[in-house]
C-alpha atoms as a PDB file:
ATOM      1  CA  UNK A   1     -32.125 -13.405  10.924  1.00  0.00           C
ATOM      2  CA  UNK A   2     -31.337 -15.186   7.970  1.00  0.00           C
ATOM      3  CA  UNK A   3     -27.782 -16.913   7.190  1.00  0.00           C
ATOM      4  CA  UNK A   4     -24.718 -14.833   6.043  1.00  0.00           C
ATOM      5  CA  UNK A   5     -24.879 -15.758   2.201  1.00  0.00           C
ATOM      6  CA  UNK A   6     -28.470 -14.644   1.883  1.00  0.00           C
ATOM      7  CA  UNK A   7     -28.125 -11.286   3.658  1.00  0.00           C
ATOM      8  CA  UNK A   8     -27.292  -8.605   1.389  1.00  0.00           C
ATOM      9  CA  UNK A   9     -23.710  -8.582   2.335  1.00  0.00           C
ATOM     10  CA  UNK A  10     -23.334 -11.821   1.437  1.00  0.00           C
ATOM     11  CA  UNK A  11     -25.009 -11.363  -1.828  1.00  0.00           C
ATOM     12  CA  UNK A  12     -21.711  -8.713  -2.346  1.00  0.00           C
ATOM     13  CA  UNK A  13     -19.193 -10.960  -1.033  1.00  0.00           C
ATOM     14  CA  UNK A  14     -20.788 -13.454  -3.619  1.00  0.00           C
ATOM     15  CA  UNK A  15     -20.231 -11.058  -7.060  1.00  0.00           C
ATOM     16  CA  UNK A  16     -16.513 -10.161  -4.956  1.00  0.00           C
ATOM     17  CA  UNK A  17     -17.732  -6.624  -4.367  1.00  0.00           C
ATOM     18  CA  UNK A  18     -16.329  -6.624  -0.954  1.00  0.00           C
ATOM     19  CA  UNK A  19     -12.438  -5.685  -0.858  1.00  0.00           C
ATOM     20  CA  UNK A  20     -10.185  -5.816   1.898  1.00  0.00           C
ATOM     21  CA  UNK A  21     -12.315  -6.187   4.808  1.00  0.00           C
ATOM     22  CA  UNK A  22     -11.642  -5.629   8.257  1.00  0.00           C
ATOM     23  CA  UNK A  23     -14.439  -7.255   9.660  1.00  0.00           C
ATOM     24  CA  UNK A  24     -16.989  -9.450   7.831  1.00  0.00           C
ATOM     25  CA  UNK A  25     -19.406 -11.296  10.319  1.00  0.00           C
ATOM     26  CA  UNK A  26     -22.576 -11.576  11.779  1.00  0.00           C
ATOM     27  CA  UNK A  27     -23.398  -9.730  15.008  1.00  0.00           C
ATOM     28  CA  UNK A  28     -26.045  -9.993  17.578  1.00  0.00           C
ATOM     29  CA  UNK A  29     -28.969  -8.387  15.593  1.00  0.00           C
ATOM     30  CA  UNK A  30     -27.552  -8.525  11.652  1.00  0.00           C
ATOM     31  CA  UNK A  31     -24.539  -8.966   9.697  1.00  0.00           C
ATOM     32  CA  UNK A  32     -21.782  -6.141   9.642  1.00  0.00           C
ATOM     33  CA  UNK A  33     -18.682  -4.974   7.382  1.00  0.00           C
ATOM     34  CA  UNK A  34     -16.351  -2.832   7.485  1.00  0.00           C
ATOM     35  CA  UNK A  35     -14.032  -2.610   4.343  1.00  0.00           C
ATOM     36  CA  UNK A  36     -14.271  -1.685   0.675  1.00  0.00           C
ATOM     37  CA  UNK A  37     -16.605  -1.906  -1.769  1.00  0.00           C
ATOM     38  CA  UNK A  38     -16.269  -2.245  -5.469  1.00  0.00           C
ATOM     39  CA  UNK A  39     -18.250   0.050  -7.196  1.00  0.00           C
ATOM     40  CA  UNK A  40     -17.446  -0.909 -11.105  1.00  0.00           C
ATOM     41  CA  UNK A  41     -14.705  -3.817 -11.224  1.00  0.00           C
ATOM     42  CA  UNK A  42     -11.913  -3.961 -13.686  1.00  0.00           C
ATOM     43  CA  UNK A  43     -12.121  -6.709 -16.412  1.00  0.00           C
ATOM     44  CA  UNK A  44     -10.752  -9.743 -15.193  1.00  0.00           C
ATOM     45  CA  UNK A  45      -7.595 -11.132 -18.150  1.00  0.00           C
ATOM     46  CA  UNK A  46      -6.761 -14.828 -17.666  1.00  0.00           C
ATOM     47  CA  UNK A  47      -8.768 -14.529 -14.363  1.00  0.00           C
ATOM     48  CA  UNK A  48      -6.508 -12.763 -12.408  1.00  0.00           C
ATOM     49  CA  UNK A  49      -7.852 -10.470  -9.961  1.00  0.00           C
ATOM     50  CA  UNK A  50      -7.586  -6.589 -10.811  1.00  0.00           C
ATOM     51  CA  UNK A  51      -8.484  -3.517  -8.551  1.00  0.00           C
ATOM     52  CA  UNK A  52     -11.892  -1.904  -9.301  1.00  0.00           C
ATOM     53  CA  UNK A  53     -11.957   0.923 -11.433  1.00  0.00           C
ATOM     54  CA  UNK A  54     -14.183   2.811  -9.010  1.00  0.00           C
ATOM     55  CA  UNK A  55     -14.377   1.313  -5.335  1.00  0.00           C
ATOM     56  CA  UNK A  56     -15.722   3.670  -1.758  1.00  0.00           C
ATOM     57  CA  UNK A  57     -13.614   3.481   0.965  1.00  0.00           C
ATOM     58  CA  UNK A  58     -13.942   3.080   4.600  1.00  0.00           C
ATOM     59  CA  UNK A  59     -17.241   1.322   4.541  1.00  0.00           C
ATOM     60  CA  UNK A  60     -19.543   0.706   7.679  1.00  0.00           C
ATOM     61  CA  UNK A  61     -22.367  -1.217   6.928  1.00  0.00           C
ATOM     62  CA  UNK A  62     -25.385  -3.435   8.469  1.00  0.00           C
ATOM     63  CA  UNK A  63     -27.776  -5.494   7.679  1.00  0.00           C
ATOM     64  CA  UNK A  64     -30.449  -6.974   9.418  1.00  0.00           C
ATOM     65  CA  UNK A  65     -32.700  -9.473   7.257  1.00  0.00           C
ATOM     66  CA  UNK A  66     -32.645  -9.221   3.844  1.00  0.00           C
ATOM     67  CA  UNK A  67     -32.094  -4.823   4.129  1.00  0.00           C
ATOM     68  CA  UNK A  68     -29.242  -3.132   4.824  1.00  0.00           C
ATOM     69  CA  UNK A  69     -30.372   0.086   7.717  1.00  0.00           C
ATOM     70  CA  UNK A  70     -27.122   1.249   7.344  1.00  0.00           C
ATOM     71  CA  UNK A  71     -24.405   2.229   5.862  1.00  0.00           C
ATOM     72  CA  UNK A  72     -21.809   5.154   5.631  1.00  0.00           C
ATOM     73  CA  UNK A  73     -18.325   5.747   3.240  1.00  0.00           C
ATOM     74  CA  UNK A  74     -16.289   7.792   1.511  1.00  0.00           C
ATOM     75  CA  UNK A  75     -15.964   8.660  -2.342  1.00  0.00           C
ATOM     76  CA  UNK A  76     -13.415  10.799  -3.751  1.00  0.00           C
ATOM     77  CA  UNK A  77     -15.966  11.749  -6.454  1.00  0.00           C
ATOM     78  CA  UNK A  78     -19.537  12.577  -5.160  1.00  0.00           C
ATOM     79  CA  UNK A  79     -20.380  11.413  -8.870  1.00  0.00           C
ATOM     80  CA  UNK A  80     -19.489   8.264  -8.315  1.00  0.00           C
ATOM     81  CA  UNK A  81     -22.658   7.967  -5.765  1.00  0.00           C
ATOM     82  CA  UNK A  82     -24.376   7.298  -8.833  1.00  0.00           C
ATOM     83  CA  UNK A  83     -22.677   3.938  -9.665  1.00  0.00           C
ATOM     84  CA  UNK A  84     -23.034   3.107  -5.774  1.00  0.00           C
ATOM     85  CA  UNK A  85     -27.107   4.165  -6.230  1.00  0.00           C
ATOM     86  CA  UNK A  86     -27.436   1.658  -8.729  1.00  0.00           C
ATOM     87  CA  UNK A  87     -25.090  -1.392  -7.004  1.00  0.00           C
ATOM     88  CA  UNK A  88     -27.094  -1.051  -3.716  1.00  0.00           C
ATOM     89  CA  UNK A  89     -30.138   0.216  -4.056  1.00  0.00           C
ATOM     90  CA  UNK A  90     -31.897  -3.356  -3.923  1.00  0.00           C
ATOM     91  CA  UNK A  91     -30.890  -3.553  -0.643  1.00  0.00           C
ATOM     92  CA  UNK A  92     -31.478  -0.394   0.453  1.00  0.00           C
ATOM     93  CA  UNK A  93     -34.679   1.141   1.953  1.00  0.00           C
ATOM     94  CA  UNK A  94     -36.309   4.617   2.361  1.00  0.00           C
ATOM     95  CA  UNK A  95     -36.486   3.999   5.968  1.00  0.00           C
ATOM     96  CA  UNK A  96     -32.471   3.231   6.186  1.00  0.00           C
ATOM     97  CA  UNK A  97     -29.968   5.603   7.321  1.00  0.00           C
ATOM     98  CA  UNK A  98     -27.260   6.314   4.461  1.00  0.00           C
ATOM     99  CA  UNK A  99     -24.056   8.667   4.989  1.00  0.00           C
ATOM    100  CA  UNK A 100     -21.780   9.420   2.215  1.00  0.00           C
ATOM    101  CA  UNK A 101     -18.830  11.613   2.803  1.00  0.00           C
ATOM    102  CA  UNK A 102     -17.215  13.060  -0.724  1.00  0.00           C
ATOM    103  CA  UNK A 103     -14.087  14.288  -1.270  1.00  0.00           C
ATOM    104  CA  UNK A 104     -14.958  16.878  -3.560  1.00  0.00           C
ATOM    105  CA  UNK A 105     -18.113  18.583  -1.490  1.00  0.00           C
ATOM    106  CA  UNK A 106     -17.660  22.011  -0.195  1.00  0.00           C
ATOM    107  CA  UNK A 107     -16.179  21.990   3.036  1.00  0.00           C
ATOM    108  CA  UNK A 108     -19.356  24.204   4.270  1.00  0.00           C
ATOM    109  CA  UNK A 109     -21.852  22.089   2.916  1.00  0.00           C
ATOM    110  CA  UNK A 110     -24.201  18.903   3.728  1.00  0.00           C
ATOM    111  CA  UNK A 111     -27.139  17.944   2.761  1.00  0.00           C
ATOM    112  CA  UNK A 112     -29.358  15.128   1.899  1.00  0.00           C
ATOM    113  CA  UNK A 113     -30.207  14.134  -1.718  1.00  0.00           C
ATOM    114  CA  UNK A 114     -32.545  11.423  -3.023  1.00  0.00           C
ATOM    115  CA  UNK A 115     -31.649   8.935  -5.951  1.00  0.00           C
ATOM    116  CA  UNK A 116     -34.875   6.790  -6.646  1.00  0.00           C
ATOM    117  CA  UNK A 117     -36.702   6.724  -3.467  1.00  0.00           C
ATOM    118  CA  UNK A 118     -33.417   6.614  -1.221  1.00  0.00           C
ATOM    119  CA  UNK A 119     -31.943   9.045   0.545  1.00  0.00           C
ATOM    120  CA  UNK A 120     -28.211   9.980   1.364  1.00  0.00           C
ATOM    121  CA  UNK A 121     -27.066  12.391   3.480  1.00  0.00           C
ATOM    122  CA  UNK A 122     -23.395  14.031   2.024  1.00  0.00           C
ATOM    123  CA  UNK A 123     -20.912  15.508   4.019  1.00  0.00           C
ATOM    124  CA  UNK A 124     -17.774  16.762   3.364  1.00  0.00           C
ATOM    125  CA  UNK A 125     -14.245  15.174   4.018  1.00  0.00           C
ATOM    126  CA  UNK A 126     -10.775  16.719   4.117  1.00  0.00           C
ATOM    127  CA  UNK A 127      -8.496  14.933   6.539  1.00  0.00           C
ATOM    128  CA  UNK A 128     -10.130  13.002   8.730  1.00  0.00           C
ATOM    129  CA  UNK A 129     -11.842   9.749   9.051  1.00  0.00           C
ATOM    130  CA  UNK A 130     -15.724   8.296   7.959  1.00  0.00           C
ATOM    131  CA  UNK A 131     -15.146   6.710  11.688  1.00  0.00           C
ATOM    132  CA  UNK A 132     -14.343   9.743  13.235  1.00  0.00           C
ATOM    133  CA  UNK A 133     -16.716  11.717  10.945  1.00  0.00           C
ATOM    134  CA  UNK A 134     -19.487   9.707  12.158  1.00  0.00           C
ATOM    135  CA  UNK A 135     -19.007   9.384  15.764  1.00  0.00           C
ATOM    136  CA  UNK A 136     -18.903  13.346  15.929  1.00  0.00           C
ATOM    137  CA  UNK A 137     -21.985  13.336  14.243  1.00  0.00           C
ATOM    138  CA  UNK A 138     -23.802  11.155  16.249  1.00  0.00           C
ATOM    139  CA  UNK A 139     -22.722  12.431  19.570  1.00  0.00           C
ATOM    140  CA  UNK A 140     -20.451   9.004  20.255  1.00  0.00           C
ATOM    141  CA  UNK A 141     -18.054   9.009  22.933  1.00  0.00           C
ATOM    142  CA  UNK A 142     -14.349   7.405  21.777  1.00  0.00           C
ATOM    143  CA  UNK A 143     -14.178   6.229  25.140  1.00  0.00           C
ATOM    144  CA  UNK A 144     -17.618   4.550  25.558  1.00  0.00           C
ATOM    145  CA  UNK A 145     -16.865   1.883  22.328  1.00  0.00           C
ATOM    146  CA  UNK A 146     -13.535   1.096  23.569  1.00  0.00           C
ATOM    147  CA  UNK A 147     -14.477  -2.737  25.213  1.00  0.00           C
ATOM    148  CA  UNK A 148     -16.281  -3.156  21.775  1.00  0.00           C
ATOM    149  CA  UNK A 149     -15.601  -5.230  19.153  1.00  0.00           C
ATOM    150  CA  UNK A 150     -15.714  -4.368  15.280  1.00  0.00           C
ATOM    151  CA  UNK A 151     -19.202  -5.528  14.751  1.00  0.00           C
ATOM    152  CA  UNK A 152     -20.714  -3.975  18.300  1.00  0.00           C
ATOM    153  CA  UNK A 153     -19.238  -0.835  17.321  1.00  0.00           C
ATOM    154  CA  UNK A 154     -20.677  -1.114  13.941  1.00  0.00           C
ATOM    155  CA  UNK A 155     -24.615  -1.957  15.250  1.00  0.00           C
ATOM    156  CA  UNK A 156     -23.846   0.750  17.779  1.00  0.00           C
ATOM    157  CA  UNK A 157     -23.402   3.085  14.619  1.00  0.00           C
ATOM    158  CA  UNK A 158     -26.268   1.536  12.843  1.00  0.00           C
ATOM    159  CA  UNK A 159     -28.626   2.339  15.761  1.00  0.00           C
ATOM    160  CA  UNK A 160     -27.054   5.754  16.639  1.00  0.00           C
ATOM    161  CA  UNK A 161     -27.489   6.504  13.121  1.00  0.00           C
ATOM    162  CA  UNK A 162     -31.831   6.153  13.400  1.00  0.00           C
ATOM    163  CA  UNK A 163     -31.879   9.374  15.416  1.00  0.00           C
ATOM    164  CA  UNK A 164     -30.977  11.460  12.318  1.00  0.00           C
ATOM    165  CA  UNK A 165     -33.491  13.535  11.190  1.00  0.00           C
ATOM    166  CA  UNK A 166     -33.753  16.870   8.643  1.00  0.00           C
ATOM    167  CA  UNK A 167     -31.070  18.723   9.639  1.00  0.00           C
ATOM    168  CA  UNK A 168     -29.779  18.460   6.264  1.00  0.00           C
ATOM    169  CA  UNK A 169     -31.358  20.257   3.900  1.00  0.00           C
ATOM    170  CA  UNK A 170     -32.934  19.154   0.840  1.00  0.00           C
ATOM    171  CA  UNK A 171     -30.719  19.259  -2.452  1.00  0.00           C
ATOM    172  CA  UNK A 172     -31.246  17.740  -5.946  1.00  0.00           C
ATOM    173  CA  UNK A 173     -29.195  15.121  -7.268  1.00  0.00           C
ATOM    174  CA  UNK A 174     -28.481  18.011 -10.166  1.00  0.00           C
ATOM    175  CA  UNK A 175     -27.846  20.805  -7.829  1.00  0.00           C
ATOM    176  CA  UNK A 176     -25.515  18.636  -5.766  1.00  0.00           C
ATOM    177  CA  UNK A 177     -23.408  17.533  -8.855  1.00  0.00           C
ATOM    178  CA  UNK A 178     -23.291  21.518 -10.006  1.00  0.00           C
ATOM    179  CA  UNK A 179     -21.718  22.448  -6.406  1.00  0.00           C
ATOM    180  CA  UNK A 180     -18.899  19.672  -6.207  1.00  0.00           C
ATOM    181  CA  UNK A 181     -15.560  20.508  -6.833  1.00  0.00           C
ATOM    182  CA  UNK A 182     -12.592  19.175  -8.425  1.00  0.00           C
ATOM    183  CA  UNK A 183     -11.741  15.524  -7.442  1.00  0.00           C
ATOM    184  CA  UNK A 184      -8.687  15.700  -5.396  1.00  0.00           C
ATOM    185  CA  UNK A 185      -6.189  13.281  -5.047  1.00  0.00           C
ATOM    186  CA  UNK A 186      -5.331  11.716  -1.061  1.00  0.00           C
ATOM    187  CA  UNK A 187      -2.099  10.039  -0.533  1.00  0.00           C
ATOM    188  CA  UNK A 188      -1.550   7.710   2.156  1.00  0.00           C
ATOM    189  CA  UNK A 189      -5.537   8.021   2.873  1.00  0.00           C
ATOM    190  CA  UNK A 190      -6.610   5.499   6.051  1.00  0.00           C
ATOM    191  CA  UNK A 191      -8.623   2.735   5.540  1.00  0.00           C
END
């Protein structure tokens, strides 16, 4: 394992990609964060800090080496999985697990699309949370992460998350952007 600010998170928290994290430390078997990423940042006037123009929310992520196996978050915009492609695909790999849950997918669809030679399996979400989302759809108990802390729960995601397989079908990257809907705007929206 190497240290934290040569593992690909680190190499975010470096160019200040990661925003408002709730957890942001190494683990057991990797480095973990939970947070917000910055997808394209806001110009920066007389160095003060602005919001990005286009972040994801409610990030999971881990890394282990100099890879990140997995990661999972939501975008109001599935078009905006584009801009994420191109931030993270360096430290992606085709043998990681990554979930993206859009705000503007069909609430009757998911499916897995490929940008470059990674894959990303999109889901819808309405109300509830990429959390919640993903321990439903990796057959998690609530009950059995309770005496876990925010990076054990995280790997325990990130290991869970190995054991999906096709049972999303196959969409291009064109058909996928054809079937989204209209972006729709979340107030009060957890974190």
């Amino acid at each position: 394992m190497s240290d934290f600010i040569s593992s690909p998170i680190g190499k975010l928290d470096g160019q200040e990609r990661l925003i408002s994290p709730v957890f942001k430390a190494s683990t057991a078997s990797g480095f973990a964060f939970r947070g917000e990423i910055g997808i394209k940042l806001a110009e920066s006037i007389a160095g003060e800090k602005r919001p990005p123009d286009i972040k994801t929310d409610q990030v999971f992520m881990f890394s282990d080496g100099d890879r990140i196996t997995f990661y999972s978050s939501f975008l109001d915009n599935l078009a905006d999985l584009e801009g994420l492609h191109a931030l993270m695909s360096s430290f992606f790999t085709p043998e990681g697990k990554y979930v993206i849950y859009a705000g503007n997918v069909d609430l009757l669809k998911k499916y897995r699309v490929k940008l470059g030679d990674i894959s990303y399996y999109v889901l819808p979400l309405d109300e509830g949370t990429v959390y919640n989302e993903l321990l439903d759809l990796f057959y998690i108990e609530k009950g059995d992460l309770k005496k876990l802390d925010m990076g054990e729960k995280i790997e325990t995601l990130a290991t869970a998350a190995k054991k999906i397989s096709a049972r999303f079908p196959d969409t291009s990257w064109e058909q996928a952007l054809k079937e989204m809907g209209p972006v729709k705007v979340y107030e009060n929206r957890p974190v």
